[in-house]
C-alpha atoms as a PDB file:
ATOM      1  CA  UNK A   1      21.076-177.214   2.591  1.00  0.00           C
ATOM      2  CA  UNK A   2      24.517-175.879   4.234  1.00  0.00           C
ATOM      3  CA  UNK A   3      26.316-177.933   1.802  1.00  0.00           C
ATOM      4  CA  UNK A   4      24.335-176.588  -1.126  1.00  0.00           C
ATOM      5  CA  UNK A   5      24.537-172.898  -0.382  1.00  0.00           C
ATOM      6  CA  UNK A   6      28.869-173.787   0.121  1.00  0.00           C
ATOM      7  CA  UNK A   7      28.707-174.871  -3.585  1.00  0.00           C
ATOM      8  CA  UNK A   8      27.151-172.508  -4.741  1.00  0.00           C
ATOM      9  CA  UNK A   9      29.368-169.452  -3.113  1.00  0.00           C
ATOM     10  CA  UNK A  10      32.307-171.799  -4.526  1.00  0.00           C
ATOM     11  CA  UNK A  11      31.075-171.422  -7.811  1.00  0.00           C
ATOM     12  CA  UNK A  12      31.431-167.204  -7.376  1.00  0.00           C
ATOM     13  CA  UNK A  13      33.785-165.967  -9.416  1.00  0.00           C
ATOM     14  CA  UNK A  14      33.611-162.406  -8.703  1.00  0.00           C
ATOM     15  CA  UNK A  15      32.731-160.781  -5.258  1.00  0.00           C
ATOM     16  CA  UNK A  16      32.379-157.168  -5.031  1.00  0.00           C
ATOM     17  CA  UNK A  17      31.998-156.928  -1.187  1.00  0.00           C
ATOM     18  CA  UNK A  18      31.347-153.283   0.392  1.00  0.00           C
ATOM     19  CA  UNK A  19      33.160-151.350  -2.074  1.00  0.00           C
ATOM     20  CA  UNK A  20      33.611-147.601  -1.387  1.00  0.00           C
ATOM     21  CA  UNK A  21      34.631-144.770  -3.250  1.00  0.00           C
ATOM     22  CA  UNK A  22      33.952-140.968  -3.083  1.00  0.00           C
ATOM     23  CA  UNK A  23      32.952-139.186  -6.639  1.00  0.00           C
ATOM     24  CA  UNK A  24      34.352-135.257  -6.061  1.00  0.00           C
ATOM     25  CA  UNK A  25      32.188-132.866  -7.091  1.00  0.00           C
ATOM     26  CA  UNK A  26      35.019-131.350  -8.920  1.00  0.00           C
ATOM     27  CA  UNK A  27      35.101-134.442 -11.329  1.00  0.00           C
ATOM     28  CA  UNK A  28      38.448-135.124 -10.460  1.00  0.00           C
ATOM     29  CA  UNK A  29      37.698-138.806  -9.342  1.00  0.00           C
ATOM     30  CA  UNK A  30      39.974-138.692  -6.627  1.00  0.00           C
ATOM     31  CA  UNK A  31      39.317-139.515  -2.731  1.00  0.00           C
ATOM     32  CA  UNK A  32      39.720-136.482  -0.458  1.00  0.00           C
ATOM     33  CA  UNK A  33      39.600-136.471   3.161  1.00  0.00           C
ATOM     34  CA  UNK A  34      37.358-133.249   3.310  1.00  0.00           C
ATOM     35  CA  UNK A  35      33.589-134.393   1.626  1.00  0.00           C
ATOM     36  CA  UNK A  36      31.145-132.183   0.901  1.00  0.00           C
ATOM     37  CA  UNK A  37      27.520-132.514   0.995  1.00  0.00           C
ATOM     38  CA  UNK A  38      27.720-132.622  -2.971  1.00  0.00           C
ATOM     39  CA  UNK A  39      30.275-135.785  -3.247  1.00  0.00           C
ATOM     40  CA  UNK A  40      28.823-138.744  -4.446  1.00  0.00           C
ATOM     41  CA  UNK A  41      29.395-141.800  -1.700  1.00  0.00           C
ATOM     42  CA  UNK A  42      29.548-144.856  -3.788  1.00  0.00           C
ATOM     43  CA  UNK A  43      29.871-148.517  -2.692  1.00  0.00           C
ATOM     44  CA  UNK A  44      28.864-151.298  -4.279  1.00  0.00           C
ATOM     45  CA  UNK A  45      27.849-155.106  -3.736  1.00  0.00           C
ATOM     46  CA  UNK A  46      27.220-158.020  -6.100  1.00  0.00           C
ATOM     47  CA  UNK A  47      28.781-161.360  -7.529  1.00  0.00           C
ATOM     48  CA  UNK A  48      28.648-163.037 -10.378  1.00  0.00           C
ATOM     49  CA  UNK A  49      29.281-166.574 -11.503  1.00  0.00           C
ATOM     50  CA  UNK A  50      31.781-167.978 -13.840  1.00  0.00           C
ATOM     51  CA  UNK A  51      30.231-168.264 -17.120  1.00  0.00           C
ATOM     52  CA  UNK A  52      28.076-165.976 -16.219  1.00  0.00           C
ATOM     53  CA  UNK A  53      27.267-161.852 -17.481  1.00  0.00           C
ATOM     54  CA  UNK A  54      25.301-159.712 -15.270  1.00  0.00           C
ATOM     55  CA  UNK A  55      24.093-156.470 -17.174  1.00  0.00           C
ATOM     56  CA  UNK A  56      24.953-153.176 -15.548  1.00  0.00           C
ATOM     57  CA  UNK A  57      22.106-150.412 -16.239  1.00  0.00           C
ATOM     58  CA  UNK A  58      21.174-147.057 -14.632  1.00  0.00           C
ATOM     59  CA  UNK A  59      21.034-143.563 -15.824  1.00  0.00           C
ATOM     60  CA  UNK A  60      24.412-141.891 -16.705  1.00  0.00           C
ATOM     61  CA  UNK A  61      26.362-140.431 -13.956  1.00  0.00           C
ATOM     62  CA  UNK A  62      24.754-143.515 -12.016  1.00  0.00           C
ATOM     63  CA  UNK A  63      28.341-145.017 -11.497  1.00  0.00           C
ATOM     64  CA  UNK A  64      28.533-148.089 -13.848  1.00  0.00           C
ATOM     65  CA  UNK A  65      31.821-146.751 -15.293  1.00  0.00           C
ATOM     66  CA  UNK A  66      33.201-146.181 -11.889  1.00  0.00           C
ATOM     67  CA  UNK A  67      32.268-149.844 -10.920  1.00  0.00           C
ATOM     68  CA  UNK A  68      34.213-151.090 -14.417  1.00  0.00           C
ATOM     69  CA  UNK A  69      37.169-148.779 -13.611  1.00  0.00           C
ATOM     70  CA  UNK A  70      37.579-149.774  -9.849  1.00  0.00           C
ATOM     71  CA  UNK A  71      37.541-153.387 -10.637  1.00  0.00           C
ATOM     72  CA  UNK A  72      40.205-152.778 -13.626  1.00  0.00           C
ATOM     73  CA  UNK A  73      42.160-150.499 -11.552  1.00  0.00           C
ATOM     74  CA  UNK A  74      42.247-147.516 -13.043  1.00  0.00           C
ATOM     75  CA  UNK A  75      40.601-145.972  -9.556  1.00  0.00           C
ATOM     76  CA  UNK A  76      41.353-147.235  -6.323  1.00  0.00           C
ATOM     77  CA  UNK A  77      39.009-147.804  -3.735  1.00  0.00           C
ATOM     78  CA  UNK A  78      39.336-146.341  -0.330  1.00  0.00           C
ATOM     79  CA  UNK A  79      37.828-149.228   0.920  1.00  0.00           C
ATOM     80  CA  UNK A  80      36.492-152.604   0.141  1.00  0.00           C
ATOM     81  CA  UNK A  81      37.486-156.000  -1.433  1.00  0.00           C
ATOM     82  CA  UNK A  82      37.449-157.134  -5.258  1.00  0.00           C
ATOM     83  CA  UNK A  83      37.510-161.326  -5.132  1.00  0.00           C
ATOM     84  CA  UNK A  84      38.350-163.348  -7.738  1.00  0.00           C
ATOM     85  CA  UNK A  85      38.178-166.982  -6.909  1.00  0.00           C
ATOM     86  CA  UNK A  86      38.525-165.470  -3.233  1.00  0.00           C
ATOM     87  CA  UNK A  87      41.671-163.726  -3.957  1.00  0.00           C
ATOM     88  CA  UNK A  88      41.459-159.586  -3.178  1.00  0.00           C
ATOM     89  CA  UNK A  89      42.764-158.192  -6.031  1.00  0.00           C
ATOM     90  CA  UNK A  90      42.003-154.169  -4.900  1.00  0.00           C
ATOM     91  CA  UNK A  91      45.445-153.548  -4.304  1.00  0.00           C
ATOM     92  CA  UNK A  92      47.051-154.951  -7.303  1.00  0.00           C
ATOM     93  CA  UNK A  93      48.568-152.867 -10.157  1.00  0.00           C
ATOM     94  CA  UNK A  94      46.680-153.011 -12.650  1.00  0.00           C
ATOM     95  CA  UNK A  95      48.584-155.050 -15.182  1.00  0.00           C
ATOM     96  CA  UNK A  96      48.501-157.561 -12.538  1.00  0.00           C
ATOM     97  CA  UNK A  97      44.826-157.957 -12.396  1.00  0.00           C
ATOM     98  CA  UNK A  98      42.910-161.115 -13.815  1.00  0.00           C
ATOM     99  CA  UNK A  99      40.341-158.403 -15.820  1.00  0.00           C
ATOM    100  CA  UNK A 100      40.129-157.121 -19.193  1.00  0.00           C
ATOM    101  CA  UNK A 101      38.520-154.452 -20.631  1.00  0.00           C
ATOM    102  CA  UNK A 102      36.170-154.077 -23.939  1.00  0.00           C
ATOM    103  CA  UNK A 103      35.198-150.525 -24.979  1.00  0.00           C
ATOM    104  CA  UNK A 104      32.520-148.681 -26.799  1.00  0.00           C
ATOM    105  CA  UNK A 105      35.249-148.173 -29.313  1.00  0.00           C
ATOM    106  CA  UNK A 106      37.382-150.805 -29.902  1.00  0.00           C
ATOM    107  CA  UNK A 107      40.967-149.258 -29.636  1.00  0.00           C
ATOM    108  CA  UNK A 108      42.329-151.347 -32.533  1.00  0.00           C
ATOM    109  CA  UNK A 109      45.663-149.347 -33.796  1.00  0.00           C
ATOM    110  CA  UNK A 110      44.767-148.498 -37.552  1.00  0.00           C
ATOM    111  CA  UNK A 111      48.464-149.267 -39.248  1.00  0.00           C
ATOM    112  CA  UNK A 112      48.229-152.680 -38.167  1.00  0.00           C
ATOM    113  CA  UNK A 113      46.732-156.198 -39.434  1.00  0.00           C
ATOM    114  CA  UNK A 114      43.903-158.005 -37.210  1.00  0.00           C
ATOM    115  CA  UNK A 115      46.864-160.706 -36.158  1.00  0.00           C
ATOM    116  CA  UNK A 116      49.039-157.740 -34.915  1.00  0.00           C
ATOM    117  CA  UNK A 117      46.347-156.308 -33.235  1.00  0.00           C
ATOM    118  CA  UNK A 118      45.630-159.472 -30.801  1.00  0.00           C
ATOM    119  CA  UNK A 119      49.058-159.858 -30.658  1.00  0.00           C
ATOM    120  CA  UNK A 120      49.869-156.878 -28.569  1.00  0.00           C
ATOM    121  CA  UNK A 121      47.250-158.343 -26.382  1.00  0.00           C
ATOM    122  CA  UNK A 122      49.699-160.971 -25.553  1.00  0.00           C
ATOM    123  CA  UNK A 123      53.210-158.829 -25.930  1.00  0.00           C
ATOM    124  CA  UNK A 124      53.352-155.709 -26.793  1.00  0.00           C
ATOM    125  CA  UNK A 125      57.110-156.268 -27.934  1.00  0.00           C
ATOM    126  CA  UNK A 126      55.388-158.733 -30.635  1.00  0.00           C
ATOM    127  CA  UNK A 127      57.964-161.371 -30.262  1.00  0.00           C
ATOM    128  CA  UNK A 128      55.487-164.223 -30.376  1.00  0.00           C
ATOM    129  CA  UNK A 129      56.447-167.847 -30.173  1.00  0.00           C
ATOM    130  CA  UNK A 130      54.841-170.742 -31.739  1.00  0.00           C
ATOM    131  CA  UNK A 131      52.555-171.551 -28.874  1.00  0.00           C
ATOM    132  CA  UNK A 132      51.778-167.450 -28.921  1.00  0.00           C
ATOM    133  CA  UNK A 133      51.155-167.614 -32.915  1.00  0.00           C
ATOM    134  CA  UNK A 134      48.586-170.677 -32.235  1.00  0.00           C
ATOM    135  CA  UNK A 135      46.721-168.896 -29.438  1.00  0.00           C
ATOM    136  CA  UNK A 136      46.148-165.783 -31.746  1.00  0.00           C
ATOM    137  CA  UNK A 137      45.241-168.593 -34.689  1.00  0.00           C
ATOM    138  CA  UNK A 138      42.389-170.107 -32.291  1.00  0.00           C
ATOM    139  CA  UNK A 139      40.885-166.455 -30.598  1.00  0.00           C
ATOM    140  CA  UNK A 140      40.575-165.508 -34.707  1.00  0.00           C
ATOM    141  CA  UNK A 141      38.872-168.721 -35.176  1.00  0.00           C
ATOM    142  CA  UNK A 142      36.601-168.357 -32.145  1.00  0.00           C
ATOM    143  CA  UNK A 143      35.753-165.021 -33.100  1.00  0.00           C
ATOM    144  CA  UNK A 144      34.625-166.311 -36.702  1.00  0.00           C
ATOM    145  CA  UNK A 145      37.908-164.171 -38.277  1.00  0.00           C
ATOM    146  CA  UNK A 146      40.594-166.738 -39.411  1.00  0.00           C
ATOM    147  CA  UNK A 147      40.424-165.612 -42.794  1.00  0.00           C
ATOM    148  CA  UNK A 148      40.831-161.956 -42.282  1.00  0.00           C
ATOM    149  CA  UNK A 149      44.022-161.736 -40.381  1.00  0.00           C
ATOM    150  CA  UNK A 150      45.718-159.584 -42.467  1.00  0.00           C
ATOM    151  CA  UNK A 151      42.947-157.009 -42.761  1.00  0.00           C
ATOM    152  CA  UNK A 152      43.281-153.002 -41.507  1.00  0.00           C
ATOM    153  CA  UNK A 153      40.863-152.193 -39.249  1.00  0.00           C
ATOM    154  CA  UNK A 154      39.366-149.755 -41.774  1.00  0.00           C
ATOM    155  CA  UNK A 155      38.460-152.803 -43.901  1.00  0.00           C
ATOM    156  CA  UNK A 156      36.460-154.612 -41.715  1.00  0.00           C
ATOM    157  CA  UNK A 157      33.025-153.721 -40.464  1.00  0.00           C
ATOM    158  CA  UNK A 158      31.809-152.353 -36.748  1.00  0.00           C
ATOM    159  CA  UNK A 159      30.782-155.890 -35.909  1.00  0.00           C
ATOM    160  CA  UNK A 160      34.332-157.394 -37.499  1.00  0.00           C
ATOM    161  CA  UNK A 161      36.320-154.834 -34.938  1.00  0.00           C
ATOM    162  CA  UNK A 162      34.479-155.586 -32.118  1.00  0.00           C
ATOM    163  CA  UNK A 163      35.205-159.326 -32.756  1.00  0.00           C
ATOM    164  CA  UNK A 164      38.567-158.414 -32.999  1.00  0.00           C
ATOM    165  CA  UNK A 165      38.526-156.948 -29.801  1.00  0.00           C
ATOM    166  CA  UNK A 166      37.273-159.386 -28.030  1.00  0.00           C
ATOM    167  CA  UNK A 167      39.799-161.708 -29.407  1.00  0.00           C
ATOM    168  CA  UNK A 168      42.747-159.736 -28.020  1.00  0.00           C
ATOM    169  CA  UNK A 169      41.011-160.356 -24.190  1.00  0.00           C
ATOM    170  CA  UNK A 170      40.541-164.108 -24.875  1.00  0.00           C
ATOM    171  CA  UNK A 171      44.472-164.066 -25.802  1.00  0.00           C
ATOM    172  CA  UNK A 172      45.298-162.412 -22.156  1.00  0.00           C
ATOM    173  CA  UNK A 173      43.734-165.219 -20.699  1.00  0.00           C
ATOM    174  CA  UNK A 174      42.118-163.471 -17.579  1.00  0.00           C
ATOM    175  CA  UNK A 175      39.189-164.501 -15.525  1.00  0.00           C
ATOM    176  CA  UNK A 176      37.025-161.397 -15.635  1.00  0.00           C
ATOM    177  CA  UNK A 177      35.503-159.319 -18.290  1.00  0.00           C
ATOM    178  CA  UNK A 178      34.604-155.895 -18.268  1.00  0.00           C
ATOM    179  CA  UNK A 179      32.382-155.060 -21.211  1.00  0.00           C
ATOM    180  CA  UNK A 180      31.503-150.781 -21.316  1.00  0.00           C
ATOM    181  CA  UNK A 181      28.675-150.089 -23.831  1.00  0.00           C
ATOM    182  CA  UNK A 182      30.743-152.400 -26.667  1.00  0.00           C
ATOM    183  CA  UNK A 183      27.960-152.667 -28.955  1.00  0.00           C
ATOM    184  CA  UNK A 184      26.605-148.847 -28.834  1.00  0.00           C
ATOM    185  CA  UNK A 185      27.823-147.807 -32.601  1.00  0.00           C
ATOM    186  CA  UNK A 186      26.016-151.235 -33.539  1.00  0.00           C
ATOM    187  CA  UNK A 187      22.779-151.882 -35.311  1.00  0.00           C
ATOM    188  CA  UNK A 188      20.296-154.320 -33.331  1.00  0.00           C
ATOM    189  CA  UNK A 189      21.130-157.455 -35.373  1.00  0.00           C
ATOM    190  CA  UNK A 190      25.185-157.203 -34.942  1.00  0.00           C
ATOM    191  CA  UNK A 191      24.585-156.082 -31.086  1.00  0.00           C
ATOM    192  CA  UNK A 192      22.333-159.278 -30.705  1.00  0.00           C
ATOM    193  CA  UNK A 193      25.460-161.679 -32.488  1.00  0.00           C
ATOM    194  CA  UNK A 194      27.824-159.842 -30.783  1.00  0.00           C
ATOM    195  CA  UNK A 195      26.202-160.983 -27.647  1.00  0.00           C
ATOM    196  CA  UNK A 196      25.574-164.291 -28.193  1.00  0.00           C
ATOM    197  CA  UNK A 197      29.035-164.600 -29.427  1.00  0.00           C
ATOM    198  CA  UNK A 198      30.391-163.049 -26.146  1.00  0.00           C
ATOM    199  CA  UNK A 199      28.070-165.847 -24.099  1.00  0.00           C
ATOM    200  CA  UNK A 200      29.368-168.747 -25.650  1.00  0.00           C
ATOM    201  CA  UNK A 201      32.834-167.499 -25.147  1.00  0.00           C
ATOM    202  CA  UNK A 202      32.808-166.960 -21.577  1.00  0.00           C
ATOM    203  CA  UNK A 203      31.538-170.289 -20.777  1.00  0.00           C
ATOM    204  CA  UNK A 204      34.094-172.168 -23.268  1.00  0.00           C
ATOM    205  CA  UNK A 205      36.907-170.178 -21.374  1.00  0.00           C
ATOM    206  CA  UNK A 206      35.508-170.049 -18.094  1.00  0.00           C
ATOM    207  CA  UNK A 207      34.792-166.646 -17.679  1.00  0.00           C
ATOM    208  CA  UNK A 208      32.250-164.101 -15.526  1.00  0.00           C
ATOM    209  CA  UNK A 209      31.852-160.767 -17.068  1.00  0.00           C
ATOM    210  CA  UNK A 210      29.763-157.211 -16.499  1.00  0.00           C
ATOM    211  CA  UNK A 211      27.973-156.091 -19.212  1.00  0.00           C
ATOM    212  CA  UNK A 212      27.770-152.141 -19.192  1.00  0.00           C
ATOM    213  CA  UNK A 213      24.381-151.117 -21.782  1.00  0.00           C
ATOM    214  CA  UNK A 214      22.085-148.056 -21.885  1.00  0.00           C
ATOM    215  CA  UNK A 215      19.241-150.590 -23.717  1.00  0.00           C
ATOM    216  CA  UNK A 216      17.554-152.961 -21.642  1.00  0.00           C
ATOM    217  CA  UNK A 217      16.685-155.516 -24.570  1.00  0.00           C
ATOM    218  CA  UNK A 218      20.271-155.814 -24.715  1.00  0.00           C
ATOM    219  CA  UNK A 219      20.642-156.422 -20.940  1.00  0.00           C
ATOM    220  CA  UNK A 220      17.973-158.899 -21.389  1.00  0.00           C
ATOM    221  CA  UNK A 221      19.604-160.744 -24.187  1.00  0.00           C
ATOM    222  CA  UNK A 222      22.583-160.841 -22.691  1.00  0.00           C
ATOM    223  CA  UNK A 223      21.826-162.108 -19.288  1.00  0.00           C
ATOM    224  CA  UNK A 224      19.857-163.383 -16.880  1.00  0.00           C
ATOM    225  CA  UNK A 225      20.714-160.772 -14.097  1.00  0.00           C
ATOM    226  CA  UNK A 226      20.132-157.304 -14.100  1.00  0.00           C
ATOM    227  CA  UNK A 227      22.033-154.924 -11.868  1.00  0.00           C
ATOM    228  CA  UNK A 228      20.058-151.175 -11.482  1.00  0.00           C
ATOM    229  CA  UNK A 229      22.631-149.112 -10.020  1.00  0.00           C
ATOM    230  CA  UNK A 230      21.465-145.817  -8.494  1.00  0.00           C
ATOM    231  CA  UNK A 231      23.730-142.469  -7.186  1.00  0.00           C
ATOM    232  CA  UNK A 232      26.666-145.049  -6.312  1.00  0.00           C
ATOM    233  CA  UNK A 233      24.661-148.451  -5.375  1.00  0.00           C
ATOM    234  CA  UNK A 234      23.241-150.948  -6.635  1.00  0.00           C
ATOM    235  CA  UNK A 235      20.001-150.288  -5.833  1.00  0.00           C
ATOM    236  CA  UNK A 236      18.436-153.825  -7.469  1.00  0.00           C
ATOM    237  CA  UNK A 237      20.062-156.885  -8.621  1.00  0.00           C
ATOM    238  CA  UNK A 238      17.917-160.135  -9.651  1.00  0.00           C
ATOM    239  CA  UNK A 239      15.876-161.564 -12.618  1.00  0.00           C
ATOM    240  CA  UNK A 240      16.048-159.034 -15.400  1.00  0.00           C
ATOM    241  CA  UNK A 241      12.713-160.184 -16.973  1.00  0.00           C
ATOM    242  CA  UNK A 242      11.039-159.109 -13.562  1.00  0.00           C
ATOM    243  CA  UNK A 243      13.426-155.908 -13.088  1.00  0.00           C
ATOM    244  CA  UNK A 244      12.601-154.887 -16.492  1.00  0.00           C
ATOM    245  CA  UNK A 245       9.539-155.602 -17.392  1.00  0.00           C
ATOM    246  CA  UNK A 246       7.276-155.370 -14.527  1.00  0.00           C
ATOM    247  CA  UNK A 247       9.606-152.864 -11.998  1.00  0.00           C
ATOM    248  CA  UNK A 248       8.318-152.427  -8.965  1.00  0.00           C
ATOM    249  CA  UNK A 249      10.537-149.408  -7.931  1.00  0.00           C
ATOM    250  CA  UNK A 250       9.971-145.725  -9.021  1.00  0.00           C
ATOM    251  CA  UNK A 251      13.637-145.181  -9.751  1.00  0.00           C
ATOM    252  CA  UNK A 252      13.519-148.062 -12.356  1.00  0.00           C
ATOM    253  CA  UNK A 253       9.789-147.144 -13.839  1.00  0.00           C
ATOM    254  CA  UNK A 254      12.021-143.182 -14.260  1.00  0.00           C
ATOM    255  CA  UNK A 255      14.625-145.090 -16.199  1.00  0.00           C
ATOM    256  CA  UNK A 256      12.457-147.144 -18.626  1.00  0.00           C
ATOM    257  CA  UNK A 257      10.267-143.936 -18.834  1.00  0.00           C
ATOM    258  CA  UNK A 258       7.247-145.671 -17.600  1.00  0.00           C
END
C-alpha cells in the first residue's frame, strides 16, 4: 500500500501546500504587517495531477482569482510553497514560472494575423526559426485552425479566439495551466467544445490545469474534481458529481441556490 500511495504523490503535478496571503480591506492586494479584523486571511491547499483539470468554484470575492494570480505570480505569497514536479516555484519571477494563463478575454492584439499572435507567445521579438515556425504550424493544427492563420482576430468567432489563445500557451510549453472564466462570453455548445478541446490537450502535452467557472455544468464537464473555495480556503475538494449535485454543506447548497 506504501508503494502505491508513493506513486501516486509522484504522479502530482501541482502542490499548493499551506499557501497564505492577506486580502486588505483597502483592495490594494498587498501584505501589511498591521491586519485588521476586516482583512481577508487566505491560504490554500490542493493538488492536481498531470493531465488532469480541477474546477475552481465559489462565490465572487471567494478568492479563485487570487489562487490563479499567486500561482502565476502576479501576487506573492507571504508564505507557503507552489510545487511543480516538487520544485517551489513561489519565489520565481514570473516569466520564469512553468504556468500560463487563459483569460475571460482572450488578449489577442487586433492588427495582427492568428500566426503572429501565437508567435509572440514564443518571442515577442518575432524572430522565429524553422523549428519555432513548425511549433506554431502544429498548436494551429491542434487547435483545429491551420487554415486560418492569416485571419484578424475580428474575423474569427468567440470560440475561434479562444482557440487561438490556447494555442499561444501550448507554444510556451509550460507545465501548468491557469484557465480564469475562458469560456464566459460563450454560448453552451462552444463552452462544452472548448472544454473538451482543452482536455484532450492537456493530456497529449502533459499538462495539469485549474479551471476558474461561475457554472457548475461547466465544472462538471470539465472535470472530475471540484474545488469550493470559501472566504480564502478551500473549503471542499473531491468528486464534483457528489459536491454538486447532492452538497452536503450549507455554504455550497447558498451557492447553487438550493
Amino acid at each position: 500500500m506504501a508503494k502505491v500511495a508513493e506513486k501516486l504523490a509522484e504522479k502530482k503535478m501541482l502542490v499548493i501546500n499551506e499557501l497564505k496571503y492577506v486580502y486588505r480591506n483597502d483592495n490594494s492586494y498587498l501584505p501589511k504587517k498591521q491586519k485588521t479584523l476586516s482583512d481577508m486571511k487566505m491560504c490554500f491547499n490542493l493538488q492536481v495531477k498531470e493531465g488532469e483539470i480541477l474546477s475552481i468554484i465559489g462565490a465572487s470575492g471567494s478568492g479563485k482569482t487570487t489562487l490563479l494570480n499567486l500561482i502565476a505570480g502576479f501576487l506573492k505569497p507571504i508564505s507557503g510553497e507552489i510545487l511543480v514536479n516538487k520544485q517551489d516555484i513561489s519565489q520565481l519571477a514570473i516569466a520564469k514560472r512553468p504556468v500560463t494563463t487563459v483569460f475571460q478575454e482572450h488578449n489577442l492584439f487586433p492588427h495582427l494575423d492568428v500566426f503572429t499572435n501565437i508567435a509572440i507567445g514564443i518571442k515577442p521579438s518575432l524572430k522565429l526559426d524553422k523549428n519555432e515556425v513548425k511549433k506554431i504550424s502544429q498548436a494551429l493544427n491542434d487547435v483545429g485552425l491551420s487554415e486560418l492563420e492569416k485571419r484578424l482576430p475580428a474575423q474569427l468567432s468567440g470560440g475561434q479566439r479562444q482557440r487561438v489563445a490556447l494555442a499561444r500557451t501550448l507554444v510556451r510549453k509550460q507545465k501548468i495551466l491557469l484557465l480564469d472564466e475562458p469560456l464566459a462570453a460563450l454560448g453552451p455548445a462552444m463552452r462544452e467544445e472548448i472544454i473538451e478541446l482543452i482536455k484532450s490537450l492537456l493530456k497529449k502535452n502533459k499538462m495539469a490545469a485549474l479551471f476558474v467557472s461561475h457554472q457548475p455544468d461547466d465544472a462538471l464537464i470539465a472535470s472530475e474534481r471540484v474545488a469550493f473555495i470559501h472566504d480564502g480556503k478551500v473549503l471542499e475538494i473531491g468528486e464534483g458529481q457528489k459536491i454538486l449535485n447532492n452538497p452536503k454543506h450549507s455554504l455550497i447548497q447558498e451557492y447553487l441556490g438550493g
